[in-house]
N, C-alpha and C. Protein backbone atom coordinates (compact mmCIF):
# COMPACT_ATOMS: atom_id res chain seq x y z
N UNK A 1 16.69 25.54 -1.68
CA UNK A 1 15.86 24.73 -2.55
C UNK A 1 15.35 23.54 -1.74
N UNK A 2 13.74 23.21 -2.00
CA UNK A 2 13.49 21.79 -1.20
C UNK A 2 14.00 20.69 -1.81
N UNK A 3 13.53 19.69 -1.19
CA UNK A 3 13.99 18.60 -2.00
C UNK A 3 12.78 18.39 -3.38
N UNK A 4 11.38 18.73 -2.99
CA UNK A 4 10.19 18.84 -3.90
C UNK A 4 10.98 19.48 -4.92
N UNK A 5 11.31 21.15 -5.02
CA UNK A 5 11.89 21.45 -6.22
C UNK A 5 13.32 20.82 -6.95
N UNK A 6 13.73 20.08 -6.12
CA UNK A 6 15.16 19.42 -6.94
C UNK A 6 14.66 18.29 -7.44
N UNK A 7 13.64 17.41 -7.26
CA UNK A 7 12.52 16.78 -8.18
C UNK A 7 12.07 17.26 -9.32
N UNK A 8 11.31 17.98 -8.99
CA UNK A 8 10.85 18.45 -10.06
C UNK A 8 11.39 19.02 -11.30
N UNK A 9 12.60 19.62 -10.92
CA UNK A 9 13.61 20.60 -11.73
C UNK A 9 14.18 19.40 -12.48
N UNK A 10 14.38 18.20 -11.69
CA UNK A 10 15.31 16.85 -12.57
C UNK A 10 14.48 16.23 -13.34
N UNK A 11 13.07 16.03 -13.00
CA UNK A 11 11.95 15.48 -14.02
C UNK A 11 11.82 16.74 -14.93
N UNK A 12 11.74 17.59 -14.93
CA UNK A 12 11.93 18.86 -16.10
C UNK A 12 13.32 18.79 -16.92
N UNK A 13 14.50 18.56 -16.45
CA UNK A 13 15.48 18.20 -17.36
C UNK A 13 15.29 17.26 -18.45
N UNK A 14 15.06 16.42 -17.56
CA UNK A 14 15.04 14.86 -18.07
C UNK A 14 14.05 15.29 -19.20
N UNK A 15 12.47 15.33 -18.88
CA UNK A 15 12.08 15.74 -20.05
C UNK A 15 12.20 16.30 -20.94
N UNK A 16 12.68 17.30 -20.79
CA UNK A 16 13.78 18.17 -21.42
C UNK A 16 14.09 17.75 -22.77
N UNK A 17 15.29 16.19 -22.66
CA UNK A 17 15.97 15.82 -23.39
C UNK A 17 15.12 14.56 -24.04
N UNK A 18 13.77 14.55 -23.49
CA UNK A 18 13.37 13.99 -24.30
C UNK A 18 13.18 12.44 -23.95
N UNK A 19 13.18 12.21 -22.55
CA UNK A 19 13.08 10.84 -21.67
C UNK A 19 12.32 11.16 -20.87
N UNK A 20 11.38 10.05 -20.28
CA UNK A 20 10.35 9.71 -19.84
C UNK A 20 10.89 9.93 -18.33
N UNK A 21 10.93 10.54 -17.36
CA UNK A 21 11.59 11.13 -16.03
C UNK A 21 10.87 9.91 -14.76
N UNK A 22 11.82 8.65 -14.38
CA UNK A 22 11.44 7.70 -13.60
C UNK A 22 11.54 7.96 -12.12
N UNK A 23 11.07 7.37 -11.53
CA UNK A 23 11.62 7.27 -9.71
C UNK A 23 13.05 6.95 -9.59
N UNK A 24 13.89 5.87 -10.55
CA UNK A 24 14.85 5.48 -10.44
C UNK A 24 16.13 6.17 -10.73
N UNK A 25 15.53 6.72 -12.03
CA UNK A 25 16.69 7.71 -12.80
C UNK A 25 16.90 9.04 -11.50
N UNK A 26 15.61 9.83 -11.14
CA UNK A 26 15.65 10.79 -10.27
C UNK A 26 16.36 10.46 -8.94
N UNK A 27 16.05 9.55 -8.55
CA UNK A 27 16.65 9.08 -7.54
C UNK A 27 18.51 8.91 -7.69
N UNK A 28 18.53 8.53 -8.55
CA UNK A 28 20.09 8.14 -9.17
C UNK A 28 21.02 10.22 -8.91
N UNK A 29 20.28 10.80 -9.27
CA UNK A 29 20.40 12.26 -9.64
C UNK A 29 20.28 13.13 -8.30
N UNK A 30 19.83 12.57 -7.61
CA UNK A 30 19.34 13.61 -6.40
C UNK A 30 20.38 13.87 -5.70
N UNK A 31 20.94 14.99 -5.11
CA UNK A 31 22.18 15.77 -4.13
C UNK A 31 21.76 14.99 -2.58
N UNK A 32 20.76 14.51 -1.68
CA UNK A 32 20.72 13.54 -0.85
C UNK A 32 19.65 12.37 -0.84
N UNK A 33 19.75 12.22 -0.18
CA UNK A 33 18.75 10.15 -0.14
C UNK A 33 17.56 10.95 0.54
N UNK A 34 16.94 10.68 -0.43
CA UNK A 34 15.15 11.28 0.13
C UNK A 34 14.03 9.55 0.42
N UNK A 35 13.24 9.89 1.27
CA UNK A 35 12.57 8.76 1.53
C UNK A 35 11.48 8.54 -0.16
N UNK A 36 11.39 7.19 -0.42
CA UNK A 36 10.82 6.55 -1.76
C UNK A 36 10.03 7.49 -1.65
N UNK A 37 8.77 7.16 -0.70
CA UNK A 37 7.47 7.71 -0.86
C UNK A 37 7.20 9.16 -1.02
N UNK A 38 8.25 10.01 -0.58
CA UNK A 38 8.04 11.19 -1.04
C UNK A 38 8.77 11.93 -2.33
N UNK A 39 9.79 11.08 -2.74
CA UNK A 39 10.01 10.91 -4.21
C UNK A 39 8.75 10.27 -5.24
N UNK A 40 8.28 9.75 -4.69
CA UNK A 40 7.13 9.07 -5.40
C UNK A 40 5.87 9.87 -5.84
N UNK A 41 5.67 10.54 -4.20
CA UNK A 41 4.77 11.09 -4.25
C UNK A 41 4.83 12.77 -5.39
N UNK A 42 6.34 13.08 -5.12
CA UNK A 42 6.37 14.13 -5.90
C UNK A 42 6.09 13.92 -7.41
N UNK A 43 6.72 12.83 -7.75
CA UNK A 43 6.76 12.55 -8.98
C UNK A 43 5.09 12.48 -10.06
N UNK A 44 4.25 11.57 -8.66
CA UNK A 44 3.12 11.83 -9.19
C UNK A 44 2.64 13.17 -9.40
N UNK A 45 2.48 13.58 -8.81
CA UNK A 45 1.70 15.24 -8.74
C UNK A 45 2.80 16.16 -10.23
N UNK A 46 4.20 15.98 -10.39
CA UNK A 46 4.65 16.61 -11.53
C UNK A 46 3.90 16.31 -12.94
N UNK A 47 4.09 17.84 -13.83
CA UNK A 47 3.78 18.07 -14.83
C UNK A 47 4.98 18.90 -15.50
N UNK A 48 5.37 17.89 -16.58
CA UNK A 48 6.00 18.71 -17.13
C UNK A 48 6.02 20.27 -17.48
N UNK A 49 6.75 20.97 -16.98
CA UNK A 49 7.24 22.81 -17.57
C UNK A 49 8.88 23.04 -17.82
N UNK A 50 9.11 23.31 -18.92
CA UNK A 50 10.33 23.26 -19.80
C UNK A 50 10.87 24.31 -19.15
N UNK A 51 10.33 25.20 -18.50
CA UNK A 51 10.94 26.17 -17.96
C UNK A 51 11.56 25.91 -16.86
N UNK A 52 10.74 25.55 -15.94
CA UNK A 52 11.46 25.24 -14.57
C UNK A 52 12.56 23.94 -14.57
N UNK A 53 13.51 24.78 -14.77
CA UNK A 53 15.03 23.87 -14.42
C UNK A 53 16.22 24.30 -13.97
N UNK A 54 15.59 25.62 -12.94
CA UNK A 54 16.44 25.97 -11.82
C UNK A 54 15.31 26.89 -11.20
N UNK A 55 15.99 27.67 -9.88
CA UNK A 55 15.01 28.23 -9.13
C UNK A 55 15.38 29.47 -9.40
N UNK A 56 14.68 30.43 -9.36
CA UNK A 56 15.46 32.05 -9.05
C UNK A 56 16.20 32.09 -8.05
N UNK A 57 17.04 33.39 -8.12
CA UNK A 57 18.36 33.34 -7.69
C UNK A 57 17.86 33.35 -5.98
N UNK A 58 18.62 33.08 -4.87
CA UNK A 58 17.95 32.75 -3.66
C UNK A 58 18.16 34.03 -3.07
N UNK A 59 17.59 34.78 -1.85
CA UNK A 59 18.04 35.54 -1.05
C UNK A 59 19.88 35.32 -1.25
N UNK A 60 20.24 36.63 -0.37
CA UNK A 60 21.57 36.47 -0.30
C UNK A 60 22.04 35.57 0.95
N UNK A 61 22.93 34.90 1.82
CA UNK A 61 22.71 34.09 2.69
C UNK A 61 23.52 35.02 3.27
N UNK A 62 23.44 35.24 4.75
CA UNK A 62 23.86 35.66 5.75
C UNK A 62 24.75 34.56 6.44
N UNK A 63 25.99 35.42 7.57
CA UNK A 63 26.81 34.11 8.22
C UNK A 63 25.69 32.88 8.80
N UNK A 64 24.47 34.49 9.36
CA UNK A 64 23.74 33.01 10.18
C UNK A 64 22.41 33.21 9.40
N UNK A 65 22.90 31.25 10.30
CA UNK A 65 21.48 30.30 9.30
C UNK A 65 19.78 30.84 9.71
N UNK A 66 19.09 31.09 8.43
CA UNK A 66 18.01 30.93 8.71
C UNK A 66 17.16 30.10 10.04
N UNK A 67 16.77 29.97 10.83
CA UNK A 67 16.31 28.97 11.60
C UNK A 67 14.75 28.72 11.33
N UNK A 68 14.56 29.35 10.72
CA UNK A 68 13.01 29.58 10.81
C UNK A 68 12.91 28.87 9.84
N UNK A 69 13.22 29.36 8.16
CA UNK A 69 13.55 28.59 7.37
C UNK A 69 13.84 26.71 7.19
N UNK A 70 14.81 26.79 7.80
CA UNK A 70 15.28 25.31 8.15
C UNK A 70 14.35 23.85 8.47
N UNK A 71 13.48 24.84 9.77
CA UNK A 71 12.77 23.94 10.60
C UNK A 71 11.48 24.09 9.36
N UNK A 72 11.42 25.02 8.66
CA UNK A 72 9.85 25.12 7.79
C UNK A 72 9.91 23.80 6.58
N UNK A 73 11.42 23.87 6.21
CA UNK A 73 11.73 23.11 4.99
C UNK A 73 11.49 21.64 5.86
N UNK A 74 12.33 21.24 7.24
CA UNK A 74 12.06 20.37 7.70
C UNK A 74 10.55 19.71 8.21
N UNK A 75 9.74 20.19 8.58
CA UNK A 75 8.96 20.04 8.91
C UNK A 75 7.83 19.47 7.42
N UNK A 76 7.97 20.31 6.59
CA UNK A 76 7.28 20.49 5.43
C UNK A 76 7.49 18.83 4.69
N UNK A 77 8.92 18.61 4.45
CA UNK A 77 9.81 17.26 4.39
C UNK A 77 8.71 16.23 5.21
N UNK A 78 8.74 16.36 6.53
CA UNK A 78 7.91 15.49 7.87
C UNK A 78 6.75 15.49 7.01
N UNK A 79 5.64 16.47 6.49
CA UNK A 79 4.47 16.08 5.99
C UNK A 79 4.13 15.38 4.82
N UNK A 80 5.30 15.45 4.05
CA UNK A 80 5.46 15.14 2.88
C UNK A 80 5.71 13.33 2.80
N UNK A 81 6.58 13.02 3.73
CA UNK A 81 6.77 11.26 3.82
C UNK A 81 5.43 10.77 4.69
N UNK A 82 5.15 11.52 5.68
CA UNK A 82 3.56 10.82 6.35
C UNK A 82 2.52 11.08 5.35
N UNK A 83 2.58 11.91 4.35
CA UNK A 83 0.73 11.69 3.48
C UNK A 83 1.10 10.62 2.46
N UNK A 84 2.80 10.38 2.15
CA UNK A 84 3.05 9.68 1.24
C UNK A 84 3.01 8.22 1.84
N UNK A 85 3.03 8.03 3.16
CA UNK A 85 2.73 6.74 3.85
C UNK A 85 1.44 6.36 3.94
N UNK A 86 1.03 7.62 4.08
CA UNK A 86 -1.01 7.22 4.42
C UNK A 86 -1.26 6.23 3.03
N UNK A 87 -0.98 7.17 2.15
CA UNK A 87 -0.93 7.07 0.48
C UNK A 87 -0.91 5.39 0.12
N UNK A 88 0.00 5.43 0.40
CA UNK A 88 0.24 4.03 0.29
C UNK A 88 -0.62 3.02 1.12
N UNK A 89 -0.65 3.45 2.68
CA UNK A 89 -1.51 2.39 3.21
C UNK A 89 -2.77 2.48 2.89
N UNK A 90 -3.63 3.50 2.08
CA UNK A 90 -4.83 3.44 1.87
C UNK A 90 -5.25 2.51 0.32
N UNK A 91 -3.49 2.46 -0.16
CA UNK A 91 -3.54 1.77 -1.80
C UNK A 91 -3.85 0.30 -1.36
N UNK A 92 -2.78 -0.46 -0.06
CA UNK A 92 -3.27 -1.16 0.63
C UNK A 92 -4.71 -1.91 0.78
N UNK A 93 -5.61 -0.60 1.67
CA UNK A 93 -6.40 -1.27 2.23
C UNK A 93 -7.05 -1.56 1.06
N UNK A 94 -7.26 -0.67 0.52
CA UNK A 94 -8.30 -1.17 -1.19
C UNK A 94 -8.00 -1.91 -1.65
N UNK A 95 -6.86 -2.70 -1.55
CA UNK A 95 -6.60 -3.63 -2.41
C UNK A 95 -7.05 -4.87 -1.41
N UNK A 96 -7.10 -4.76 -0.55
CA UNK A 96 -7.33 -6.18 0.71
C UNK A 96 -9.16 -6.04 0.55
N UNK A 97 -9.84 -4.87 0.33
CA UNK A 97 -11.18 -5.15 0.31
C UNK A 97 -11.42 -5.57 -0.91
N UNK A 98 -10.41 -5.80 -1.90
CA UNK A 98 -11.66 -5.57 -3.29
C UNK A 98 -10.96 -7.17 -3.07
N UNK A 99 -10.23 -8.28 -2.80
CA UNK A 99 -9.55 -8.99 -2.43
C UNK A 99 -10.80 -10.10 -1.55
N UNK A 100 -10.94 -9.18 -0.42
CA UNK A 100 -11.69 -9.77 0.58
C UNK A 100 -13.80 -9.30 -0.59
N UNK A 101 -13.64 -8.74 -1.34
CA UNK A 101 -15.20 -8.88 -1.95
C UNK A 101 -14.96 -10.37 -2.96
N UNK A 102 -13.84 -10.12 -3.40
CA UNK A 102 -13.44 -11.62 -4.55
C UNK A 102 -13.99 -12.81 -3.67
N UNK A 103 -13.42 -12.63 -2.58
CA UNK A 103 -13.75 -14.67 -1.46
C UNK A 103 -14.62 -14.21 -1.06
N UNK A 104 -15.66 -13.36 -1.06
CA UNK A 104 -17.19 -13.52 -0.52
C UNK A 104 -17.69 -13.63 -2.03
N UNK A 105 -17.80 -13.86 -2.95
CA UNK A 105 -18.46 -13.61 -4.14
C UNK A 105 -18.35 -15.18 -4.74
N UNK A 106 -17.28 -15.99 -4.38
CA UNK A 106 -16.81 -17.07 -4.35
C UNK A 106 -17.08 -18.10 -3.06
């Protein structure tokens, strides 16, 4: 399971029962420490589905580890905190231009 679907699956609980599914609460819930921004970012993009609140059952696991797998989930993880950084620095810059149009208008 990624960390994207153990998000999502906990904002599907949560709704579930009928609560509004936060960054904070999810975060509180999560099996490891995921970076904000890509908790964040997941959170935005979710839509509630009552259904999804586990995954189908996984392959069977072998002694040995996937590698291919691993590095895909990892890597995938890597893209997921850099668009969620861009994300943010582009919330940034818009906010410094519409900022910097206020003291030219003044």
């Amino acid at each position: 399971m990624t960390i994207n679907d153990e998000i999502l699956i906990l904002a599907n609980k949560i709704a579930n029962k009928g609560n509004k599914p936060t960054v904070a609460l999810i975060k509180t819930k999560l099996s490891k420490k995921v970076p904000l921004p890509v908790l964040i970012s997941t959170l935005k993009g979710w839509q509630h589905d009552p259904s999804f609140t586990k995954l189908p059952q996984e392959k069977i696991k072998t002694n040995k580890p996937d590698d291919s797998r691993i590095k895909s989930e990892s890597f995938e993880q890597d893209l997921h905190v850099e668009l969620a950084i861009m994300k943010n620095e582009i919330l940034e810059l818009k906010q410094l231009v519409k900022q910097l149009i206020k003291q030219q208008k003044n």
